[in-house]
PDB file of N, CA and C in Angstrom:
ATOM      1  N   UNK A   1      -0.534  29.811  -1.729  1.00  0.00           N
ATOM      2  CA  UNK A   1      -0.107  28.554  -2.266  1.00  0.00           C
ATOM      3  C   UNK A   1      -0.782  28.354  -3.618  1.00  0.00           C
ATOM      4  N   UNK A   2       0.227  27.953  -4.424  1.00  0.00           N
ATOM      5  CA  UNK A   2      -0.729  27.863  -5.989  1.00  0.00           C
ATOM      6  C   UNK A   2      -0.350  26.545  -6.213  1.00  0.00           C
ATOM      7  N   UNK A   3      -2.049  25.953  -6.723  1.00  0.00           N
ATOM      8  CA  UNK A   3      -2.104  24.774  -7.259  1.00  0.00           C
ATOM      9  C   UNK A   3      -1.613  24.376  -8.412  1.00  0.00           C
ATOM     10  N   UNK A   4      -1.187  22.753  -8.610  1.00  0.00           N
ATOM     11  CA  UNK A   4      -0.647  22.223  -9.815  1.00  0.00           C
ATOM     12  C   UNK A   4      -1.232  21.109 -10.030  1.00  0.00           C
ATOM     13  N   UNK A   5      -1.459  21.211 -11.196  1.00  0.00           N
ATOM     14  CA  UNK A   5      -2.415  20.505 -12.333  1.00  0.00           C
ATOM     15  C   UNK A   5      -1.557  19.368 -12.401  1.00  0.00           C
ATOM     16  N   UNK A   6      -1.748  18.035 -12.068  1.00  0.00           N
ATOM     17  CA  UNK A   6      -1.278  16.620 -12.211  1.00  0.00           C
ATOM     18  C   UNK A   6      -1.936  16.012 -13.040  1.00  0.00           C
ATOM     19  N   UNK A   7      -1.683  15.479 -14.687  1.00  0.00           N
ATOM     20  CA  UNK A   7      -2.411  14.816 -15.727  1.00  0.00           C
ATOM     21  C   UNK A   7      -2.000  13.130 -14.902  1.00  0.00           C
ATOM     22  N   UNK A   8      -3.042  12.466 -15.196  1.00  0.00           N
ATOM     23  CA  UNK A   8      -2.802  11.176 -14.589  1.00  0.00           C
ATOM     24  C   UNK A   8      -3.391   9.977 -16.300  1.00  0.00           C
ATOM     25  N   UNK A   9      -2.407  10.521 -17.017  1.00  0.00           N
ATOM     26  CA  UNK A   9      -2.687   9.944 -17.924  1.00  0.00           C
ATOM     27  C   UNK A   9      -2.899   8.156 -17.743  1.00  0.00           C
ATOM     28  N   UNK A  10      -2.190   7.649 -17.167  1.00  0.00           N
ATOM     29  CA  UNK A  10      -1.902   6.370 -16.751  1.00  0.00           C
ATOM     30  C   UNK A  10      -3.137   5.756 -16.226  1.00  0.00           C
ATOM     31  N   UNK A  11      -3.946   6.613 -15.764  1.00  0.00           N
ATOM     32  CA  UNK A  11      -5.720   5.602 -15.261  1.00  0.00           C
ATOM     33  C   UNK A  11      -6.689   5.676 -16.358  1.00  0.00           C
ATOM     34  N   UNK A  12      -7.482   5.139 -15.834  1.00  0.00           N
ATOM     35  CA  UNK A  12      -8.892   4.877 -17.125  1.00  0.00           C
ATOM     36  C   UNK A  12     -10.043   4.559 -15.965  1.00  0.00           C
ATOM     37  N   UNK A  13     -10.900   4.722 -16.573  1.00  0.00           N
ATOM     38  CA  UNK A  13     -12.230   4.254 -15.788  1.00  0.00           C
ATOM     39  C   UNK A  13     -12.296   2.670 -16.095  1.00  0.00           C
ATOM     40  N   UNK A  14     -11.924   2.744 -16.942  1.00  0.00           N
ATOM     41  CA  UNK A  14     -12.278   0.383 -17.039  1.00  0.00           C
ATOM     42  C   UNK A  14     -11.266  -0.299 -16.036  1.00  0.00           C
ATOM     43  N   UNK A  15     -12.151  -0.599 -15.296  1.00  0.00           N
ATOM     44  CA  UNK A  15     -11.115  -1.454 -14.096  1.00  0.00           C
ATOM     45  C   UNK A  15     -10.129  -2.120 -15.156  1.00  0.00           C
ATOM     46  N   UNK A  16      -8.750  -2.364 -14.601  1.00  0.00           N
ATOM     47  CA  UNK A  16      -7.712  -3.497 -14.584  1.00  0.00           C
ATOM     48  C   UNK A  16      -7.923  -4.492 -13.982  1.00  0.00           C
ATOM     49  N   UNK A  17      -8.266  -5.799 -14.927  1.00  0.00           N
ATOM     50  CA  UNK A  17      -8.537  -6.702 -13.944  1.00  0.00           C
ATOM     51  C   UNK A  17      -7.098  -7.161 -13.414  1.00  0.00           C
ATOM     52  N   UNK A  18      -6.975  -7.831 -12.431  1.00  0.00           N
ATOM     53  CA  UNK A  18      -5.938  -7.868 -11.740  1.00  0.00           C
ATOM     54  C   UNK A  18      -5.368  -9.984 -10.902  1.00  0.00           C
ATOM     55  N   UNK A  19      -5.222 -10.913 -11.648  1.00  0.00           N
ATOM     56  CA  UNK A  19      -5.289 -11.755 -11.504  1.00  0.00           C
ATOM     57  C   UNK A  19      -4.154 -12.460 -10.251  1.00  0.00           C
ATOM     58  N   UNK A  20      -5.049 -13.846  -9.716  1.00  0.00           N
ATOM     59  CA  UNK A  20      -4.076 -14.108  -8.762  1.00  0.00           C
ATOM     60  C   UNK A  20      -3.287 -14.820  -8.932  1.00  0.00           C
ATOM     61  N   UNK A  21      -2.374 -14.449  -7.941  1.00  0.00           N
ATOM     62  CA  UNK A  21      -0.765 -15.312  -8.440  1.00  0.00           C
ATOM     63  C   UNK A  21      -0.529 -16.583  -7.988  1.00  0.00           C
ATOM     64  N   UNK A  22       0.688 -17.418  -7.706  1.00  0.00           N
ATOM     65  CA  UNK A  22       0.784 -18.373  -7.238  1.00  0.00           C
ATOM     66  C   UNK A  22       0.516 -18.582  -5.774  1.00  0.00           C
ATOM     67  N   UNK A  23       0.239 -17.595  -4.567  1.00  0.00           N
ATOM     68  CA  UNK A  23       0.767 -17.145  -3.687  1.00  0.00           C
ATOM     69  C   UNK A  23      -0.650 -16.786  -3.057  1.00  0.00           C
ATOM     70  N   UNK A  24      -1.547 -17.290  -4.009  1.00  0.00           N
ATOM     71  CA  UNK A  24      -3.559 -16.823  -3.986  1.00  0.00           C
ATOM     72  C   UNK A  24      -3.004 -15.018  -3.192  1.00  0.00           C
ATOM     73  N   UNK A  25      -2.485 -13.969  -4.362  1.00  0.00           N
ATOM     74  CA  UNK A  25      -2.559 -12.950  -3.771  1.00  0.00           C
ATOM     75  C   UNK A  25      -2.639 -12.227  -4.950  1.00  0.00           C
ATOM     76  N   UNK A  26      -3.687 -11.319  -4.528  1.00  0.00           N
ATOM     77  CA  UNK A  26      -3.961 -10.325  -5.813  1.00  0.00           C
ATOM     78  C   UNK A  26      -3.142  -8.823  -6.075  1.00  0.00           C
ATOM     79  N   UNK A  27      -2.100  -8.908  -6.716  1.00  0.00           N
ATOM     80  CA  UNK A  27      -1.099  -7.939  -6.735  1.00  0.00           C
ATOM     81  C   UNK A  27      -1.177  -6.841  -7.273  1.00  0.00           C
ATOM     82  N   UNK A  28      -2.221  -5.489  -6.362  1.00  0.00           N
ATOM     83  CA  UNK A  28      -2.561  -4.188  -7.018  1.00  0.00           C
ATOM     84  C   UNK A  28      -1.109  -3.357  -6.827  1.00  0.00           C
ATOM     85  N   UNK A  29      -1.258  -2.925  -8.408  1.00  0.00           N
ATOM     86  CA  UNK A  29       0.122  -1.758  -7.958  1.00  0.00           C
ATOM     87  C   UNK A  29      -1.195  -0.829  -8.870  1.00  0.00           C
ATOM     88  N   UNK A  30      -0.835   0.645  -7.356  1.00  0.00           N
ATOM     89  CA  UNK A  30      -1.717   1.504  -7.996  1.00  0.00           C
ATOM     90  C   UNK A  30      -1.395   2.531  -8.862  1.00  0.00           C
ATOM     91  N   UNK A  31      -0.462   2.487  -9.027  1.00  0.00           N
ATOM     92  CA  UNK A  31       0.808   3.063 -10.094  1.00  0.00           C
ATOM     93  C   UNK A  31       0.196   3.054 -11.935  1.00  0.00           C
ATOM     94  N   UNK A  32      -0.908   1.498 -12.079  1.00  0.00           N
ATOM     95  CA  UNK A  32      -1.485   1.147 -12.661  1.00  0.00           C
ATOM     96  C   UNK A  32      -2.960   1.454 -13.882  1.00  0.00           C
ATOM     97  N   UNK A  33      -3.045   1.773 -12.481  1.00  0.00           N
ATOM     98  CA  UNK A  33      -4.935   2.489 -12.908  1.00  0.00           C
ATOM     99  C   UNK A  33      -5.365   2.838 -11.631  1.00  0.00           C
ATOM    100  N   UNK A  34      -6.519   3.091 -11.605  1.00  0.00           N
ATOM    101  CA  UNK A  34      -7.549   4.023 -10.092  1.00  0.00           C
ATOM    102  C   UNK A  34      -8.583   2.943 -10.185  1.00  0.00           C
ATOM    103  N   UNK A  35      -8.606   1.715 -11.032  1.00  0.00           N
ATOM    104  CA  UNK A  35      -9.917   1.154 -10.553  1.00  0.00           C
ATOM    105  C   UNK A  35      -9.351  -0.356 -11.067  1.00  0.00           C
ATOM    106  N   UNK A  36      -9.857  -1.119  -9.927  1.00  0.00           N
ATOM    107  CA  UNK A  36      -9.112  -2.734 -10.505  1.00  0.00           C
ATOM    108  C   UNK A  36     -10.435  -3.734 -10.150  1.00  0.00           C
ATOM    109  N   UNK A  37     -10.684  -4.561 -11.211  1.00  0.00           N
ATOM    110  CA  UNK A  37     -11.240  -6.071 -10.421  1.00  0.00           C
ATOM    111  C   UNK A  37     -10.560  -7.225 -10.189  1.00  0.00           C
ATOM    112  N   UNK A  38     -11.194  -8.002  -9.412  1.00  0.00           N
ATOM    113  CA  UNK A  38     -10.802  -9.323  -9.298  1.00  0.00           C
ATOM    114  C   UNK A  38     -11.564 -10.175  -9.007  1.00  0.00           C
ATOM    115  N   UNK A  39     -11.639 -11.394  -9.101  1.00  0.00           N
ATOM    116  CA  UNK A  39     -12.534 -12.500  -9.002  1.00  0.00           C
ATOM    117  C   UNK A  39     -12.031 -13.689  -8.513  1.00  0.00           C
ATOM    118  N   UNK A  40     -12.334 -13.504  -7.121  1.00  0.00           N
ATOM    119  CA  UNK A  40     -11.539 -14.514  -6.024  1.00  0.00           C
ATOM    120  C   UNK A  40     -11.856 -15.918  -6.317  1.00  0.00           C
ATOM    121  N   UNK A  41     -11.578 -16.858  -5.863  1.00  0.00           N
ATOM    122  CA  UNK A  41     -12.099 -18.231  -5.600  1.00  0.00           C
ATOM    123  C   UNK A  41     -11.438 -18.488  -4.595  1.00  0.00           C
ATOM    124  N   UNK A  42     -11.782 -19.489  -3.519  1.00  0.00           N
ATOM    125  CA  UNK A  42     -10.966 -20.096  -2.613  1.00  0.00           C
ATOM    126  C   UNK A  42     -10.296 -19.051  -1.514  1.00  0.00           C
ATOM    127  N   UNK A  43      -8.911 -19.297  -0.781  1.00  0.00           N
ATOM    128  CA  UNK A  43      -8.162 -18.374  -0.261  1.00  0.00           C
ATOM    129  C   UNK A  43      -8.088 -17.134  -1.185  1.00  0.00           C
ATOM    130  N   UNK A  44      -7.498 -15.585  -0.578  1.00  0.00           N
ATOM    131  CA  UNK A  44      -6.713 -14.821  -1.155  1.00  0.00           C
ATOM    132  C   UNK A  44      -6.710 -13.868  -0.415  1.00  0.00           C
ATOM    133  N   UNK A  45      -5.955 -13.031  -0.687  1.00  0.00           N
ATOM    134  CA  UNK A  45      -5.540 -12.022   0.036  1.00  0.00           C
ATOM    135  C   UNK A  45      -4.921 -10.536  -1.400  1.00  0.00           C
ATOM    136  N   UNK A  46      -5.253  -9.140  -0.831  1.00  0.00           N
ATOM    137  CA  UNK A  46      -4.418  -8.049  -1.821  1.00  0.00           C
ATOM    138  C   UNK A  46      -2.915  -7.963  -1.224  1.00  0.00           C
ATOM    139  N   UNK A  47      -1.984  -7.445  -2.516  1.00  0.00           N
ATOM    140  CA  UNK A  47      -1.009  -7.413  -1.851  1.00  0.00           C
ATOM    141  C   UNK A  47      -0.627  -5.625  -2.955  1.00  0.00           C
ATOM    142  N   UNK A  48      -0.794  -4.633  -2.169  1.00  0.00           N
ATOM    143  CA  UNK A  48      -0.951  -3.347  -3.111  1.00  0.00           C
ATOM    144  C   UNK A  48       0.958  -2.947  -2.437  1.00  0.00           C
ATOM    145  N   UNK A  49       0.627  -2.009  -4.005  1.00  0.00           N
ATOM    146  CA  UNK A  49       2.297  -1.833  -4.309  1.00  0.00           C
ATOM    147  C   UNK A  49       1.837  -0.036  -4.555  1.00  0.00           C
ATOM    148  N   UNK A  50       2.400   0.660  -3.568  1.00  0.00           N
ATOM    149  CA  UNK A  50       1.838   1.849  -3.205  1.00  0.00           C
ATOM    150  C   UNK A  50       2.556   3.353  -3.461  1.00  0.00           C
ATOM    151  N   UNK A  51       3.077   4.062  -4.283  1.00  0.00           N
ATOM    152  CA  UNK A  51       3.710   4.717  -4.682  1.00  0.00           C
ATOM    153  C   UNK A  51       3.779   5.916  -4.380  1.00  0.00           C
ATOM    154  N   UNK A  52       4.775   7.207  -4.168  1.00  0.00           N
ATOM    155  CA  UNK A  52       4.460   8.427  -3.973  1.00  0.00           C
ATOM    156  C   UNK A  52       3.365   9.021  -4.357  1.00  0.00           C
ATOM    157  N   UNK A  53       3.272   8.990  -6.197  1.00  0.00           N
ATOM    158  CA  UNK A  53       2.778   9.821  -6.927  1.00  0.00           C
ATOM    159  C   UNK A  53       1.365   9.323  -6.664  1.00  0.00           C
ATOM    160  N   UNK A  54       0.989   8.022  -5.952  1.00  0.00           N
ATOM    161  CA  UNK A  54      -0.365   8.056  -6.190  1.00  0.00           C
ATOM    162  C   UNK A  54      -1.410   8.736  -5.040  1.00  0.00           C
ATOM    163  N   UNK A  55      -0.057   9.204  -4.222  1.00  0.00           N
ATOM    164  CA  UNK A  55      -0.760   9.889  -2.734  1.00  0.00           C
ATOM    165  C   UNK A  55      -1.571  10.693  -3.983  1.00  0.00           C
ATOM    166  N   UNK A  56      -2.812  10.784  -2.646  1.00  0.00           N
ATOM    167  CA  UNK A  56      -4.223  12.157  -3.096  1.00  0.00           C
ATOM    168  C   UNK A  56      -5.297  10.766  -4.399  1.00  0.00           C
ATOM    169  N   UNK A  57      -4.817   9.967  -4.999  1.00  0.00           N
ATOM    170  CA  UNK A  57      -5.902   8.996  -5.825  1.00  0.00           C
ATOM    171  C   UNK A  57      -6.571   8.141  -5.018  1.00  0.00           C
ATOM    172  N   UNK A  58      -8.046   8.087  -5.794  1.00  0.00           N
ATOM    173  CA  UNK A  58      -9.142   7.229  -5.401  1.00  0.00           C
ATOM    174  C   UNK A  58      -9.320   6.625  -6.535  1.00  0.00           C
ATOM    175  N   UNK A  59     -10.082   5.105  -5.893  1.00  0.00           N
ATOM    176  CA  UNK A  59     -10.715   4.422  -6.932  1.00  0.00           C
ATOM    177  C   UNK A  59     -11.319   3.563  -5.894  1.00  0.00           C
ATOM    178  N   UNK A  60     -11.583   2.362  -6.565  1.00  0.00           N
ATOM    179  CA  UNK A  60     -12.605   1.249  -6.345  1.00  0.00           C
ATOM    180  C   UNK A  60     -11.696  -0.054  -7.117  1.00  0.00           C
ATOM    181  N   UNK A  61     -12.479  -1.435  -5.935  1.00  0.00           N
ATOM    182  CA  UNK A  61     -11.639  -2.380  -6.140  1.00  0.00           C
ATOM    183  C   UNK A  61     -12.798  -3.242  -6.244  1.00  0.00           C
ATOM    184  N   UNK A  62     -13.540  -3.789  -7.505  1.00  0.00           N
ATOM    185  CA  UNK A  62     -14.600  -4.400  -7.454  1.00  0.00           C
ATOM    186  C   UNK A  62     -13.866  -5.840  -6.753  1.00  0.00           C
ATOM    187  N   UNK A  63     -14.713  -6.613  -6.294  1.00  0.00           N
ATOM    188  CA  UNK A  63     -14.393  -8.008  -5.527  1.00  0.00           C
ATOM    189  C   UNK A  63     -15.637  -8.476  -6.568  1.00  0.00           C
ATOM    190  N   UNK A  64     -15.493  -9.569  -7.594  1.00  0.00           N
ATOM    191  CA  UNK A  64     -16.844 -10.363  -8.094  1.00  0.00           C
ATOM    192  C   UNK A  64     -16.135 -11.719  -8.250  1.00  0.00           C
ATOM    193  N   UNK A  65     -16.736 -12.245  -6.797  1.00  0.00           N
ATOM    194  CA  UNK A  65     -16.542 -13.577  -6.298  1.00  0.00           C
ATOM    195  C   UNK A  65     -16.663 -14.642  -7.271  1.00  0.00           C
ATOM    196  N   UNK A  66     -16.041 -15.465  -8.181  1.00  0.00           N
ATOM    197  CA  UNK A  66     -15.938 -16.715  -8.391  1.00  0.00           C
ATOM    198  C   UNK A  66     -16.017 -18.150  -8.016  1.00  0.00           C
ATOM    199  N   UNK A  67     -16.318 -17.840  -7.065  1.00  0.00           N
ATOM    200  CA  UNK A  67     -16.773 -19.539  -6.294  1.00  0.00           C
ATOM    201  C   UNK A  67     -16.762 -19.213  -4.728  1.00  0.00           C
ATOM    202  N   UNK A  68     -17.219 -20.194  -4.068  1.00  0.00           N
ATOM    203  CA  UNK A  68     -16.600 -19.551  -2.473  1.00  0.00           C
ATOM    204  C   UNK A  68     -15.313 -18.915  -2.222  1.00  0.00           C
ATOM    205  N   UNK A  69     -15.773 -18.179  -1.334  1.00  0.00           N
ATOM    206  CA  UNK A  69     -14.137 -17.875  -1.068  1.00  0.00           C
ATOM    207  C   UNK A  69     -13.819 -17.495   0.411  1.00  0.00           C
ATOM    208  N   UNK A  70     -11.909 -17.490   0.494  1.00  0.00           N
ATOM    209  CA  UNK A  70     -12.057 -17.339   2.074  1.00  0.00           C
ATOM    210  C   UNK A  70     -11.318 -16.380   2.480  1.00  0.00           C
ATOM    211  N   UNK A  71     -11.268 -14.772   2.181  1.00  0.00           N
ATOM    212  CA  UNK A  71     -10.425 -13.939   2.304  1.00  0.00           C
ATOM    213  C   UNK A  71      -9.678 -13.583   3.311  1.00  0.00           C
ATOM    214  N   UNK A  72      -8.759 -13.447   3.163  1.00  0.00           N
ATOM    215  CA  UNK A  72      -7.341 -13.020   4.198  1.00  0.00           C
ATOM    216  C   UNK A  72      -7.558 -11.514   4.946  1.00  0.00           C
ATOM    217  N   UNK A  73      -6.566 -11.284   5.728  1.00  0.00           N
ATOM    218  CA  UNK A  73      -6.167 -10.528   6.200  1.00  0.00           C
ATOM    219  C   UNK A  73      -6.288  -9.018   5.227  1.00  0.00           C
ATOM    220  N   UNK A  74      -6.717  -7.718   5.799  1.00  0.00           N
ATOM    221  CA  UNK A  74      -6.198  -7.024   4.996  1.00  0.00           C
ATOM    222  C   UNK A  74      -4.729  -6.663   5.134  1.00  0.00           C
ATOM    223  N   UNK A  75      -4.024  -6.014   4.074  1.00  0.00           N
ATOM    224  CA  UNK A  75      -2.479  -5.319   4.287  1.00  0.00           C
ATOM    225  C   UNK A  75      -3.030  -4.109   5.259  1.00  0.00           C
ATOM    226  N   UNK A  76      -1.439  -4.517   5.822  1.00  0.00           N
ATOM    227  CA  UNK A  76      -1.537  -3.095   6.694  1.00  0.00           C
ATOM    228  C   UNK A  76      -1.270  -1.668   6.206  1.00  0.00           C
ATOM    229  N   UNK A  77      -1.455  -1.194   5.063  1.00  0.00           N
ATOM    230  CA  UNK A  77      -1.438   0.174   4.638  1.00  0.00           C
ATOM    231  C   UNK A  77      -3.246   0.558   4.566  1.00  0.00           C
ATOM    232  N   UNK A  78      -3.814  -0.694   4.681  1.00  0.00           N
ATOM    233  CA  UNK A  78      -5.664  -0.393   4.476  1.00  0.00           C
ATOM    234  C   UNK A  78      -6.166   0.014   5.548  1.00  0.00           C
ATOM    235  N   UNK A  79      -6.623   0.887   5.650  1.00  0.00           N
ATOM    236  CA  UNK A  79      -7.487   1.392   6.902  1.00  0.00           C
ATOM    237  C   UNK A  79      -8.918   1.672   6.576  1.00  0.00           C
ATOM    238  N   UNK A  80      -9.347   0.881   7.989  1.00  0.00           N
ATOM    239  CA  UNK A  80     -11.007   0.896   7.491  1.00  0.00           C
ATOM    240  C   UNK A  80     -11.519   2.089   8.622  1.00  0.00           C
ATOM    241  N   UNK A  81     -12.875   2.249   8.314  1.00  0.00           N
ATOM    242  CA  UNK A  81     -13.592   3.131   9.902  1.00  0.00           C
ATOM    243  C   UNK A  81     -13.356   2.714  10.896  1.00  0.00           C
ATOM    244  N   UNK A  82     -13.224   3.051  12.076  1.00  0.00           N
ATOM    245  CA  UNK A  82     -12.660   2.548  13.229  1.00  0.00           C
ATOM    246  C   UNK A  82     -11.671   1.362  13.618  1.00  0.00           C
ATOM    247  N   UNK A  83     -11.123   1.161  12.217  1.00  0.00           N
ATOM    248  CA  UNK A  83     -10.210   0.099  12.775  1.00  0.00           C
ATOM    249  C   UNK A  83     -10.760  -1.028  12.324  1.00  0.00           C
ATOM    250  N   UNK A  84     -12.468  -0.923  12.281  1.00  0.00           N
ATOM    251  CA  UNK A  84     -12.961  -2.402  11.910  1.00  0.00           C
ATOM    252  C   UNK A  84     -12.552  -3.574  11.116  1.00  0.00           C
ATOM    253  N   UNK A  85     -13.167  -4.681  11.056  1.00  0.00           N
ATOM    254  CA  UNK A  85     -12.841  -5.721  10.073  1.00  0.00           C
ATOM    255  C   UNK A  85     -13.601  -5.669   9.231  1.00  0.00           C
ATOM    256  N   UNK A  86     -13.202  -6.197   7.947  1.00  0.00           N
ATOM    257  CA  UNK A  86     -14.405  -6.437   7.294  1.00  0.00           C
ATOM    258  C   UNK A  86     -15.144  -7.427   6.927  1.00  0.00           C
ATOM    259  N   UNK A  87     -16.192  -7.690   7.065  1.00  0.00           N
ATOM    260  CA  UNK A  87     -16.808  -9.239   6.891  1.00  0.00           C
ATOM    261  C   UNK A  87     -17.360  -8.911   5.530  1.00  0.00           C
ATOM    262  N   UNK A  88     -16.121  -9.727   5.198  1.00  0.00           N
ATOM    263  CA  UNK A  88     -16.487  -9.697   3.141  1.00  0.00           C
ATOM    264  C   UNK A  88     -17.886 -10.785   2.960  1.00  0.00           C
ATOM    265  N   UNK A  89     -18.265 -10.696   1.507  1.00  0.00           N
ATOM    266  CA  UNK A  89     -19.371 -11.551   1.508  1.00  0.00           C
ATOM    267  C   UNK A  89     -18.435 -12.890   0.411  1.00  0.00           C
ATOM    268  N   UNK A  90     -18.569 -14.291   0.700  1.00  0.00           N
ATOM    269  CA  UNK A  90     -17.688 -14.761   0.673  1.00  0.00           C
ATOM    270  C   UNK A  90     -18.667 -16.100  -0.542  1.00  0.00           C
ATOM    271  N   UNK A  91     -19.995 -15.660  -0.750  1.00  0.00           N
ATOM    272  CA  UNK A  91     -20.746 -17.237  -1.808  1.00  0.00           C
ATOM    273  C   UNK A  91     -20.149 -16.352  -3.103  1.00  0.00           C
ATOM    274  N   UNK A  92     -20.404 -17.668  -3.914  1.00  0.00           N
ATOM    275  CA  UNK A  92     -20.248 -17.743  -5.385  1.00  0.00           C
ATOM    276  C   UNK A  92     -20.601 -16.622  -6.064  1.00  0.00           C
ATOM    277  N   UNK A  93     -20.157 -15.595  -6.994  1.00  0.00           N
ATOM    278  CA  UNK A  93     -21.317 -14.734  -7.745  1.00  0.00           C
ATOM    279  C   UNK A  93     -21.401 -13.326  -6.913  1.00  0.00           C
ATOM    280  N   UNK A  94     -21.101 -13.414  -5.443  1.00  0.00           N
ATOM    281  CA  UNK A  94     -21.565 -11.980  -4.757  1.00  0.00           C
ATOM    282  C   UNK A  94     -20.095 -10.827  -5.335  1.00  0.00           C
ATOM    283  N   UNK A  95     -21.136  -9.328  -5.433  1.00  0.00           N
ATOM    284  CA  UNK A  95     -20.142  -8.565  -5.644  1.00  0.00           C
ATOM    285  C   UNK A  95     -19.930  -7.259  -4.986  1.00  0.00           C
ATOM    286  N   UNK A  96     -18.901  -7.193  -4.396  1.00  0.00           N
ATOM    287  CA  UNK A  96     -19.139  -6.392  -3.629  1.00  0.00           C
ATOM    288  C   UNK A  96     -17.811  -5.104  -4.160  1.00  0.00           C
ATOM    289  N   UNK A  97     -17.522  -3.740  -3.596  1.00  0.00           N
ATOM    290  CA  UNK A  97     -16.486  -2.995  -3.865  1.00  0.00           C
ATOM    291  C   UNK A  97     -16.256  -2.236  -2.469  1.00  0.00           C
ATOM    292  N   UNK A  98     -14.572  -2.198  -2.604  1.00  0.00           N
ATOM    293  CA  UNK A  98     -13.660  -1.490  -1.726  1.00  0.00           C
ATOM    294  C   UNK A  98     -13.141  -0.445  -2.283  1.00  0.00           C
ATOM    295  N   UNK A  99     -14.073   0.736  -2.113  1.00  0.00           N
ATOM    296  CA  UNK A  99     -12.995   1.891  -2.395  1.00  0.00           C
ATOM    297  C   UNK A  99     -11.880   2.569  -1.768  1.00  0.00           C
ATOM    298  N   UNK A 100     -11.233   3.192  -2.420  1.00  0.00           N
ATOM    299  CA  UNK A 100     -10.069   3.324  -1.705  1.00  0.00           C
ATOM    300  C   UNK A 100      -9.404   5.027  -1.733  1.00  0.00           C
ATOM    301  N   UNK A 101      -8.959   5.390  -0.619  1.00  0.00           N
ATOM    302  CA  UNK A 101      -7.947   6.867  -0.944  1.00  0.00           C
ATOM    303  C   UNK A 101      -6.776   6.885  -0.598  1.00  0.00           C
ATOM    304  N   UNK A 102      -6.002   6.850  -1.127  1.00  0.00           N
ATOM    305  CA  UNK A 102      -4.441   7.306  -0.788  1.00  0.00           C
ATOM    306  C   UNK A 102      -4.070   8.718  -0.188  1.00  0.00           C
ATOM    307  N   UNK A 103      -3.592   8.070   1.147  1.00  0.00           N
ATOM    308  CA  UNK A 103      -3.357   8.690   2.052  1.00  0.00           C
ATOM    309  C   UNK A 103      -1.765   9.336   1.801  1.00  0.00           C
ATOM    310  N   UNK A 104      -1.300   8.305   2.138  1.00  0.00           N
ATOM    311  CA  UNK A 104       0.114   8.208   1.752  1.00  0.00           C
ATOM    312  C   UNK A 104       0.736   6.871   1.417  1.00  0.00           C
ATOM    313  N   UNK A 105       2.020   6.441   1.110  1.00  0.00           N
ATOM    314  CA  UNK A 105       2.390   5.481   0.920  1.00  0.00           C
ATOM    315  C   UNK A 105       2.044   4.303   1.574  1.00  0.00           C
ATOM    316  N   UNK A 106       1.939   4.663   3.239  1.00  0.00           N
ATOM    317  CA  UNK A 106       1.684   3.623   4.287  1.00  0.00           C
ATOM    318  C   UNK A 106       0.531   3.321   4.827  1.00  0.00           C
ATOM    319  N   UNK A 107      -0.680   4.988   4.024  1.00  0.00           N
ATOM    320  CA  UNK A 107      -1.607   4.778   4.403  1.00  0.00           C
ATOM    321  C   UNK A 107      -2.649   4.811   3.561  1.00  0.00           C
ATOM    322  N   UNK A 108      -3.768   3.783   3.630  1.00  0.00           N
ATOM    323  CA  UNK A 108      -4.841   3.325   2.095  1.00  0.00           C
ATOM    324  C   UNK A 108      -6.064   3.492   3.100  1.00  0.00           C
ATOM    325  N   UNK A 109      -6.689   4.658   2.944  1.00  0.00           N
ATOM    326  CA  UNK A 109      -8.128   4.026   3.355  1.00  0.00           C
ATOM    327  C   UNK A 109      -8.939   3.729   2.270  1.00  0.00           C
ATOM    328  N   UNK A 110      -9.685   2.744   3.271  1.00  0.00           N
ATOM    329  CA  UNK A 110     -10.703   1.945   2.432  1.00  0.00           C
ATOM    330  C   UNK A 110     -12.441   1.614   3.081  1.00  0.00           C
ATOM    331  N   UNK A 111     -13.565   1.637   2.230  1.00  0.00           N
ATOM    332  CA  UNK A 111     -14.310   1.590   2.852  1.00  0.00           C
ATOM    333  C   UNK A 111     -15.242   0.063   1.696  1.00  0.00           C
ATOM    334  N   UNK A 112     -15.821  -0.851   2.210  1.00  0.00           N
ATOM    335  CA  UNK A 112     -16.497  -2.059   1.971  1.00  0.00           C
ATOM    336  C   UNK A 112     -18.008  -1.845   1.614  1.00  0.00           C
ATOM    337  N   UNK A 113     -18.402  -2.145   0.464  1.00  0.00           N
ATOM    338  CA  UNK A 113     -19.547  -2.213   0.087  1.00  0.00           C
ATOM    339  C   UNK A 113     -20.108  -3.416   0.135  1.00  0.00           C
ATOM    340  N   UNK A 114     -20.646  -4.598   0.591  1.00  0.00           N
ATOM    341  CA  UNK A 114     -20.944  -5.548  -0.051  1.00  0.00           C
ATOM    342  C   UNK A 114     -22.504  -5.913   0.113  1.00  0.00           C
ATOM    343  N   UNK A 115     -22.813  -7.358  -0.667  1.00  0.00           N
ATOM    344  CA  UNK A 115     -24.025  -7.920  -0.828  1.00  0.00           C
ATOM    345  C   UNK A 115     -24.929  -7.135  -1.700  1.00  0.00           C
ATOM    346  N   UNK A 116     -24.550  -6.458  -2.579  1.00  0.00           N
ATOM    347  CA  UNK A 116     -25.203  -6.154  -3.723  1.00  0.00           C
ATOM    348  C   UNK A 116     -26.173  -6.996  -4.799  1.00  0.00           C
ATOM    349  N   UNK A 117     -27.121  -6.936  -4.468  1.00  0.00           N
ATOM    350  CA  UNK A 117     -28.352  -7.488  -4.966  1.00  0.00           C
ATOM    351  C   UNK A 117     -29.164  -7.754  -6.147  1.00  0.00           C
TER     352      UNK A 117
END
């Protein structure tokens, strides 16, 4: 089997910040870039837009909290270690990151860093 060289001109290392909509939902399309922030306040929830070509990409999804906040559900293409939940860190100012691998279209794992000090 011979490998092929995929240029992914389309990412950068400087996160995309990624703002919320009317809908308090933060709309990653990873089609985009490999690394996004956002800065919650209040409710919200991700709502990722997941593409062939990005099967096999990683990145990181900084979370740098803006005021309290009360995060949602993850989407169901995110898969954590065992299934777990994640207990985001939810005061003013905390920052935490979700990295992520594309599995396939349906499937995102992800693993939770938080309370960074």
């Amino acid at each position: 089997m011979a490998l092929t060289r995929v240029d992914q001109n389309m990412t950068s290392m400087i996160p995309t910040t990624v703002s919320i909509n009317g809908s308090n939902q933060f709309a990653i399309d990873f089609a985009k870039n490999i690394n996004f922030k956002i800065a919650p306040t209040g409710a919200w929830t991700i709502v990722p837009t997941v593409g062939s070509d990005q099967v096999g990409q990683t990145g990181t999804i900084i979370i740098e909290n803006g005021g309290t906040t009360t995060p949602g559900a993850l989407p169901s293409q995110f898969k954590t270690p065992n299934g777990d939940n994640i207990v985001f860190q939810t005061d003013n100012g905390d920052v935490s990151i979700l990295s992520y691998l594309v599995v396939s279209t349906t499937i995102v794992l992800v693993n939770y860093v938080g309370n960074f000090s």
